[in-house]
Structure formats: structure tokens, C-alpha cells
C-alpha atoms as a PDB file:
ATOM      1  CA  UNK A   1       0.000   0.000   0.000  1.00  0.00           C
ATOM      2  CA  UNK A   2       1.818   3.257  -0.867  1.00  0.00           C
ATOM      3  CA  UNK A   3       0.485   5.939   1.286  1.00  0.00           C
ATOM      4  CA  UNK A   4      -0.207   9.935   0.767  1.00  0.00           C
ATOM      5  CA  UNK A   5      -0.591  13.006   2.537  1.00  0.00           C
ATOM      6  CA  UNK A   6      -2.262  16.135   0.828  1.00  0.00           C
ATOM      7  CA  UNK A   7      -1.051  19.669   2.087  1.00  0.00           C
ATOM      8  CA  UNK A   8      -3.811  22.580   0.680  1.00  0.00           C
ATOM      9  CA  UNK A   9      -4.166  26.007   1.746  1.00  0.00           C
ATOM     10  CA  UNK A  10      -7.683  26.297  -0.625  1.00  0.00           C
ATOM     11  CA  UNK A  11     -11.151  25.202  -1.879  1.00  0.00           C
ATOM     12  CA  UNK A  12      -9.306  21.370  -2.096  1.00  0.00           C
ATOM     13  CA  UNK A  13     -10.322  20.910  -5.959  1.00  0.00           C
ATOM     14  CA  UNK A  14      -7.132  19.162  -6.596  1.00  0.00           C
ATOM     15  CA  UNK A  15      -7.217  17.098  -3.309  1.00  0.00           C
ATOM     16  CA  UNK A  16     -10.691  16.322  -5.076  1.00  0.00           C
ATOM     17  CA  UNK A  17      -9.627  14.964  -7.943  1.00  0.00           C
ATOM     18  CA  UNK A  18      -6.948  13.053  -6.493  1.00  0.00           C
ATOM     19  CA  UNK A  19      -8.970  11.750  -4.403  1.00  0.00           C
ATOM     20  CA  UNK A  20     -11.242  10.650  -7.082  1.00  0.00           C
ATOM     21  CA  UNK A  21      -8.918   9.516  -9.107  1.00  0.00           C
ATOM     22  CA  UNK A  22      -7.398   6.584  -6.651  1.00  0.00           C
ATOM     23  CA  UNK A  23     -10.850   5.698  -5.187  1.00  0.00           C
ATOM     24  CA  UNK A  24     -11.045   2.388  -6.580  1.00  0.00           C
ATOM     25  CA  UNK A  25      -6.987   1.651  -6.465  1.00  0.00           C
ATOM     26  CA  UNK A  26      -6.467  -1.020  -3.741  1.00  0.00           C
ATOM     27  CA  UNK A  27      -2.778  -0.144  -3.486  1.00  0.00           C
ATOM     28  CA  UNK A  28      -2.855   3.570  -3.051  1.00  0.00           C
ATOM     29  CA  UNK A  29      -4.419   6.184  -0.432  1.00  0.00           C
ATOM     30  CA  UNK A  30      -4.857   9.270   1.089  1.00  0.00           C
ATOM     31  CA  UNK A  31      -3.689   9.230   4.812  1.00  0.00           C
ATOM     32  CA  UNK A  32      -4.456  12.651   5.595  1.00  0.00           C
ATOM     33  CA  UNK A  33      -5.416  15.923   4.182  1.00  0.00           C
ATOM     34  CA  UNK A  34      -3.308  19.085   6.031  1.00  0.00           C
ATOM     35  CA  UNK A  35      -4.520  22.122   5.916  1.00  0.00           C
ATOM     36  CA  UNK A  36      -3.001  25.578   7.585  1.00  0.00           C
ATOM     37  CA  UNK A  37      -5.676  27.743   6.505  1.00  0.00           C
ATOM     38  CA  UNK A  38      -8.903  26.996   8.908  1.00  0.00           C
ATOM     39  CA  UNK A  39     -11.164  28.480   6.388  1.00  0.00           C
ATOM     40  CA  UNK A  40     -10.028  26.649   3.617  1.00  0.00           C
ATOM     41  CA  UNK A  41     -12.769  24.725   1.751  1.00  0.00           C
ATOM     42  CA  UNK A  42     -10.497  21.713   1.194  1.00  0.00           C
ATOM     43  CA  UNK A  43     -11.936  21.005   4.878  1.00  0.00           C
ATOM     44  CA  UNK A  44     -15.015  20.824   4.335  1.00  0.00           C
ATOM     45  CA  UNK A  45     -14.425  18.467   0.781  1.00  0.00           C
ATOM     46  CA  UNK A  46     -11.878  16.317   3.413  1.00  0.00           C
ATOM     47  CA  UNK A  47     -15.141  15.985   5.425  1.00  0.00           C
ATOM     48  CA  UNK A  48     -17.473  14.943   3.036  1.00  0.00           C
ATOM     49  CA  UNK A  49     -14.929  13.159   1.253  1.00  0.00           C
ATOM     50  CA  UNK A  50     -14.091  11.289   4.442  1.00  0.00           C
ATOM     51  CA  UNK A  51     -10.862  11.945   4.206  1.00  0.00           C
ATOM     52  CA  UNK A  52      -9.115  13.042   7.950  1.00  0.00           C
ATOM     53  CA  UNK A  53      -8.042  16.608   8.154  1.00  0.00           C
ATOM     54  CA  UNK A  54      -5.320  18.214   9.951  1.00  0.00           C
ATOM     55  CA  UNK A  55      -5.234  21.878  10.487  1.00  0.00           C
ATOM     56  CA  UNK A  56      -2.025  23.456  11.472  1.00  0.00           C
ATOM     57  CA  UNK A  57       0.116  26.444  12.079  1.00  0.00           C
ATOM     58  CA  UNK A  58       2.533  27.927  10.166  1.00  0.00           C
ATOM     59  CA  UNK A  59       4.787  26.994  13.403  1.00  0.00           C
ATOM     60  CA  UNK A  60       3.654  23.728  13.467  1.00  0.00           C
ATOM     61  CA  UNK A  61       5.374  23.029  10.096  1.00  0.00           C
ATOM     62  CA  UNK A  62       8.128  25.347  10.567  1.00  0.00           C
ATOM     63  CA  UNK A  63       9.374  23.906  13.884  1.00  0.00           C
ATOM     64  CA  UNK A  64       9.107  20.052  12.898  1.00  0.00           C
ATOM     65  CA  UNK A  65       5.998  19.227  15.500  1.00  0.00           C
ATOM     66  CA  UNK A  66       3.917  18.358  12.784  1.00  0.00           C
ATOM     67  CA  UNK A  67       6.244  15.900  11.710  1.00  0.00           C
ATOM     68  CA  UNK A  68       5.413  13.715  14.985  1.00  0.00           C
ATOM     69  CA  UNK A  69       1.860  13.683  13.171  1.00  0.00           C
ATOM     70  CA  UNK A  70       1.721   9.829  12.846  1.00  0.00           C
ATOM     71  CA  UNK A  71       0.660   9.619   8.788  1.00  0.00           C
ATOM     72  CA  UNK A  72       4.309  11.678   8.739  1.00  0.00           C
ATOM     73  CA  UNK A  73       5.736   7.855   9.231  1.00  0.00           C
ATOM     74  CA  UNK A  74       4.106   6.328   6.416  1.00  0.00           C
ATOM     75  CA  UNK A  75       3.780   8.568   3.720  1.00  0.00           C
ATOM     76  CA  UNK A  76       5.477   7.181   0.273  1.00  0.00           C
ATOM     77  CA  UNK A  77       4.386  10.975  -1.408  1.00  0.00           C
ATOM     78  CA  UNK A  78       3.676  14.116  -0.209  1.00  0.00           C
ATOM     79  CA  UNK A  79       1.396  16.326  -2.582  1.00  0.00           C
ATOM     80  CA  UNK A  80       1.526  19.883  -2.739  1.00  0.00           C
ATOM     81  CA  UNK A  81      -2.334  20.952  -4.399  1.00  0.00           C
ATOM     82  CA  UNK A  82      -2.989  24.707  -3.545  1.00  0.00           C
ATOM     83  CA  UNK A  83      -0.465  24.949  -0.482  1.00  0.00           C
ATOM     84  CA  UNK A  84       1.065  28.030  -0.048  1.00  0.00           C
ATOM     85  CA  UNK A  85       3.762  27.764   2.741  1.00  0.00           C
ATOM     86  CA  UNK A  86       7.079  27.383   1.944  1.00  0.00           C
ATOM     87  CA  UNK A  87       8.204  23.329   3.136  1.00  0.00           C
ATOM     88  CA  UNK A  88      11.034  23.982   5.507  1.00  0.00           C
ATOM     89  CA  UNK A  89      14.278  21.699   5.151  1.00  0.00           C
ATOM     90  CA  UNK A  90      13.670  19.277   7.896  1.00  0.00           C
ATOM     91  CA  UNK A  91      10.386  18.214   5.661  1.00  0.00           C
ATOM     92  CA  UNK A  92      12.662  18.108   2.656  1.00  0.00           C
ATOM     93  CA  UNK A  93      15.316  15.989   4.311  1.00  0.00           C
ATOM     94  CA  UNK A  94      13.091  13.617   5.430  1.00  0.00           C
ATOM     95  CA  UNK A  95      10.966  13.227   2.320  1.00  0.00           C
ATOM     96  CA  UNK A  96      13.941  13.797  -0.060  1.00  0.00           C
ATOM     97  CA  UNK A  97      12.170  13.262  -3.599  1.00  0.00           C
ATOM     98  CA  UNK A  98       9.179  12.652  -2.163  1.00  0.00           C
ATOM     99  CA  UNK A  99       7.254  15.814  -2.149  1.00  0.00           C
ATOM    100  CA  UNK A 100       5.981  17.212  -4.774  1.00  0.00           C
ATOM    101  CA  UNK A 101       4.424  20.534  -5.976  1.00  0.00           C
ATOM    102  CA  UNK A 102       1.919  21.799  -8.608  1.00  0.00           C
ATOM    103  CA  UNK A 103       1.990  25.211 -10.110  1.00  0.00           C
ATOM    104  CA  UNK A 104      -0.413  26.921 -13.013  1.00  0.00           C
ATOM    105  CA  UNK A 105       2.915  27.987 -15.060  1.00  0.00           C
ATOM    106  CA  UNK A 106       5.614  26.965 -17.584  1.00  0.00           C
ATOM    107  CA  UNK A 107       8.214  27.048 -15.220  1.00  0.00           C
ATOM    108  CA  UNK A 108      11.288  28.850 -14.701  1.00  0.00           C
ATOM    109  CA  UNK A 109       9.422  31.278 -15.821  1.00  0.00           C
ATOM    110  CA  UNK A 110       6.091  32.935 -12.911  1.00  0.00           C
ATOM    111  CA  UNK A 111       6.958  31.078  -9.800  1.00  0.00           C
ATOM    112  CA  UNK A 112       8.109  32.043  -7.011  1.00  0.00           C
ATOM    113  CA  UNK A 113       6.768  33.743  -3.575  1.00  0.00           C
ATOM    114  CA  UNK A 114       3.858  35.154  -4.192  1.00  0.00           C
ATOM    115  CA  UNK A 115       3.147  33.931  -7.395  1.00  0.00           C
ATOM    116  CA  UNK A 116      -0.119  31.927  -7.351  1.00  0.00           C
ATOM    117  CA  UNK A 117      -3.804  32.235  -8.313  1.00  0.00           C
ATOM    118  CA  UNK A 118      -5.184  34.750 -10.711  1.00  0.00           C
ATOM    119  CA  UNK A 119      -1.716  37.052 -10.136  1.00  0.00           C
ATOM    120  CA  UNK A 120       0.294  34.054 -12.181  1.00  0.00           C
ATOM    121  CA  UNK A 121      -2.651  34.211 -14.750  1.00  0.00           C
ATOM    122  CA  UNK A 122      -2.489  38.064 -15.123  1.00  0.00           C
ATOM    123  CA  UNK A 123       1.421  38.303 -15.485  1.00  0.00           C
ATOM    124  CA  UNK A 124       1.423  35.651 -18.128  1.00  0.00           C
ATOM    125  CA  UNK A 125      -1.111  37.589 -20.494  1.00  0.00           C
ATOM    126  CA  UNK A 126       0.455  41.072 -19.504  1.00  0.00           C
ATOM    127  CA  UNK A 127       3.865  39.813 -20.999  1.00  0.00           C
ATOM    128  CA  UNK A 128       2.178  38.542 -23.969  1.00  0.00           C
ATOM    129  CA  UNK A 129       3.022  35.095 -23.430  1.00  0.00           C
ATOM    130  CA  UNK A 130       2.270  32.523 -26.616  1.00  0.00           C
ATOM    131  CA  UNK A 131       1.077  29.471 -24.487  1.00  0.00           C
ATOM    132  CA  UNK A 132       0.904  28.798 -20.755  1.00  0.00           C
ATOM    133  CA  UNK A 133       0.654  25.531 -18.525  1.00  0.00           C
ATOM    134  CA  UNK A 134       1.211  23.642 -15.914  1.00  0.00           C
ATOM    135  CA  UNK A 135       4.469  22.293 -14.106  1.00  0.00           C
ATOM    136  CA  UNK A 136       4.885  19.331 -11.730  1.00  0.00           C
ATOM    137  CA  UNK A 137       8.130  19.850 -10.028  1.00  0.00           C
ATOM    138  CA  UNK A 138       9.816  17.903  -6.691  1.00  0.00           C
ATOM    139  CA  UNK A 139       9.944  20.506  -3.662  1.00  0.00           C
ATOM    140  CA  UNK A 140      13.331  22.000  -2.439  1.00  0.00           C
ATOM    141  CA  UNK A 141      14.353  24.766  -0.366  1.00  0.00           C
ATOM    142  CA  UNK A 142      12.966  27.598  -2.802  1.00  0.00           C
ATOM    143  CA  UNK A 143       8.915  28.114  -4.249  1.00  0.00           C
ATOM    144  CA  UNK A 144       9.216  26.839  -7.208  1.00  0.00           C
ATOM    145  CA  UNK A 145      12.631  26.037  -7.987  1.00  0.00           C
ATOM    146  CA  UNK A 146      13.038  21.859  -7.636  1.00  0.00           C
ATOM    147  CA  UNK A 147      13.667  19.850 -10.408  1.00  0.00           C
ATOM    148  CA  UNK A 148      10.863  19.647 -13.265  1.00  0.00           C
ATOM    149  CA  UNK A 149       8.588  16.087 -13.450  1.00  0.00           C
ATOM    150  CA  UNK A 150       6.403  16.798 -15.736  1.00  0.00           C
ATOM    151  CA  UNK A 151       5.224  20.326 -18.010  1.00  0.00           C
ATOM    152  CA  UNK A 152       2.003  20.272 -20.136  1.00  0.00           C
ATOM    153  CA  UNK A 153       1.151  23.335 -22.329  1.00  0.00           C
ATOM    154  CA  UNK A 154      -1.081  24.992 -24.664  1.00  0.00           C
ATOM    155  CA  UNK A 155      -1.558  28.264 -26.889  1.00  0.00           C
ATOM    156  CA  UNK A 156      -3.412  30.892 -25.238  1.00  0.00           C
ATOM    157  CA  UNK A 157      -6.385  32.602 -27.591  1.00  0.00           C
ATOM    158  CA  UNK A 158      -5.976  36.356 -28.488  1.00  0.00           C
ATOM    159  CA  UNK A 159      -9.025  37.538 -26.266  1.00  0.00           C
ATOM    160  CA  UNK A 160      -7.676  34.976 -23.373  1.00  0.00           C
ATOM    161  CA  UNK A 161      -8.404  36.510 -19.613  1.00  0.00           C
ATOM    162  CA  UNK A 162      -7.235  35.220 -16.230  1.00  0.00           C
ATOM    163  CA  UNK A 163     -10.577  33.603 -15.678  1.00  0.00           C
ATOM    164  CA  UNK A 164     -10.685  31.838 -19.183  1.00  0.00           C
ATOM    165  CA  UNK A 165      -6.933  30.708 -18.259  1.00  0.00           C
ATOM    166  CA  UNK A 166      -7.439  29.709 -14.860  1.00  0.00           C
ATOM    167  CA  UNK A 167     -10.069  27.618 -16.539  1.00  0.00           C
ATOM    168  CA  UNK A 168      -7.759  25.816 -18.215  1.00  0.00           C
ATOM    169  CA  UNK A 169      -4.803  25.341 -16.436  1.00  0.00           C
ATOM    170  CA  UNK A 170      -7.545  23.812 -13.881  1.00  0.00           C
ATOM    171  CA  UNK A 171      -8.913  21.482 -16.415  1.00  0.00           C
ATOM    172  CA  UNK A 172      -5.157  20.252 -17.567  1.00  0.00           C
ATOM    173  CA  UNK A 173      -4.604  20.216 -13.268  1.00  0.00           C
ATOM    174  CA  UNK A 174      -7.141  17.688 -13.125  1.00  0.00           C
ATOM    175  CA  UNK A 175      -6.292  15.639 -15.939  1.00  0.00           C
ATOM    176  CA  UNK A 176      -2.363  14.745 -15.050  1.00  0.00           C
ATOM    177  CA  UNK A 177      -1.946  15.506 -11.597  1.00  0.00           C
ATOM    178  CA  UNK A 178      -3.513  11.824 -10.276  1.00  0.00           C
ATOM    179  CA  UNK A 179      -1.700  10.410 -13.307  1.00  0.00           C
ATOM    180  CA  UNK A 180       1.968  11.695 -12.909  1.00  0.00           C
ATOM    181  CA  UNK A 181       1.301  11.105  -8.658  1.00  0.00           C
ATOM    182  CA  UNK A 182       0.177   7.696  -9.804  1.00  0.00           C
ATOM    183  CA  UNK A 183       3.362   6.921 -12.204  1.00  0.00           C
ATOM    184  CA  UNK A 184       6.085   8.452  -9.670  1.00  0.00           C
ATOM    185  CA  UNK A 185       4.799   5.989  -7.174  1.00  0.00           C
ATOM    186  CA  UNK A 186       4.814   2.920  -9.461  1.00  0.00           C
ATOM    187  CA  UNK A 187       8.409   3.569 -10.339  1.00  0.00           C
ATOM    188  CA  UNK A 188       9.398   4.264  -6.725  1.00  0.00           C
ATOM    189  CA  UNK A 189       8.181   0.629  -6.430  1.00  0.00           C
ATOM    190  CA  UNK A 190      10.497  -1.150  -9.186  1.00  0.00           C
END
């Protein structure tokens, strides 16, 4: 059984989908959704998805006691979907590879603090960007910086807004995320 934690700061769509997505798989599952927003929606989806929730401080991550959480021993993947802390080192130590990190961007290029959410959107069609996409990338010490897993893009139209884009970049979120989550884990098992 390979074993996953969710960290969201959000409405949980992603965690959603994810959690859609390995429903019927007998070998994978979500341990825990963690949330350090206590008005995020994603608690509310972790409750009617029956999913447990965790709701923490940033101090909590940043000082290692949510580490002692016990689906911290267990976890195969840890899945960034929405979170917007920075993962300290002790979490990147420990889970070396192992966490990973969605953004709605072609990276290098619009990560970084403080890039997320309609503000990624709005500085891709003010520079007159061609196409946009999404980036799966393994966490480090800096937003946005660890190595690349996986990059899906697409033209953007002429009359394309942050809405239409967010659109989307959503849509392509929901399609690969589960599926590149799902691969990395089969080849951490050869």
C-alpha cells in the first residue's frame, strides 16, 4: 500500500480529484489531508470526502511538531495541491524526492513567492506570453525552484483573460496531476 498526505491552503479541488482519481486503487491512499488555513474549503471536501483533516500552524510546520503527526511515518508521497507555505528543510530531508508541488505555469518562468492564483494568470497575459501551462516539479528549499517532473502546455487565444486561463490550467490540473502522482509511485516501487 503506498500511502499519501495532501497539504492545501484552498477550496481542495485538486485534493478532489486526487482523491477521485485513486478511489477504486487497492494499493494507493490518502492518509491525511493538512490544511493551515482553517477556512479553507479543502476542509469541508476532506469531510465529506471522508478523508481526515489536519489543520495546522505555520509553526507547526516550521518547527518540525507536525512531523510527529503519525501519517508523517508512512507517507510514500507528499502532494503539494494549492499549499502556499514554503516546506522547511527538515520536511525536505526527510521526504527527499518525495514531495511534490503543482503550479499553473511553464516554469522557470512565474513562480516564485507570491506567485499563485489569478496574479500568475495576469502576469502571463500582460507579458504577452504565446502558451501557458502547468508544471509538476519535486519541492526543495525555494517556491518553485526543484527539479521539473512533468510540463504540459497549450496556446493561449488572443481575447484569453485570467478567468478563461485559470479555466484551463484547472482542467489540464485535473487531468495529469492523479496520473503523474500515480506513475512516480509505481516507479518508486520497481
Amino acid at each position: 500500500m503506498k500511502h499519501l498526505i495532501i497539504f492545501a491552503s484552498g477550496s481542495g479541488s485538486n485534493a478532489e480529484n486526487i482523491d477521485n482519481y485513486f478511489k477504486s486503487n487497492d494499493h494507493i491512499k490518502i492518509d491525511l489531508i493538512a490544511t493551515n488555513n482553517p477556512k479553507a474549503g479543502v476542509i469541508e471536501r476532506a469531510r465529506r470526502l471522508n478523508l481526515p483533516c489536519l489543520i495546522f500552524t505555520k509553526a507547526d510546520l516550521q518547527s518540525g511538531v507536525l512531523l510527529k503527526h503519525q501519517a508523517f511515518k508512512n507517507a510514500d508521497l507528499i502532494i503539494l495541491a494549492g499549499f502556499l507555505l514554503k516546506i522547511p528543510s527538515p520536511f525536505i530531508e526527510l521526504f527527499p524526492k518525495k514531495i511534490i508541488n503543482i503550479h499553473p505555469a511553464l516554469l522557470p518562468k512565474y513562480g516564485g513567492k507570491g506567485m499563485f492564483g489569478n496574479l500568475v494568470h495576469q502576469t502571463v497575459i500582460a507579458n504577452n506570453e504565446k502558451e501557458s501551462g502547468i508544471s509538476i516539479h519535486y519541492v526543495n528549499e525555494h517556491y518553485d525552484q526543484g527539479a521539473l517532473i512533468f510540463q504540459k502546455a497549450f496556446p493561449l487565444d488572443a481575447d484569453e483573460t485570467a478567468d478563461t486561463l485559470a479555466q484551463k490550467i484547472h482542467k489540464l490540473e485535473y487531468q495529469y496531476f492523479p496520473v503523474v502522482i500515480e506513475n512516480l509511485l509505481l516507479d518508486a516501487s520497481k
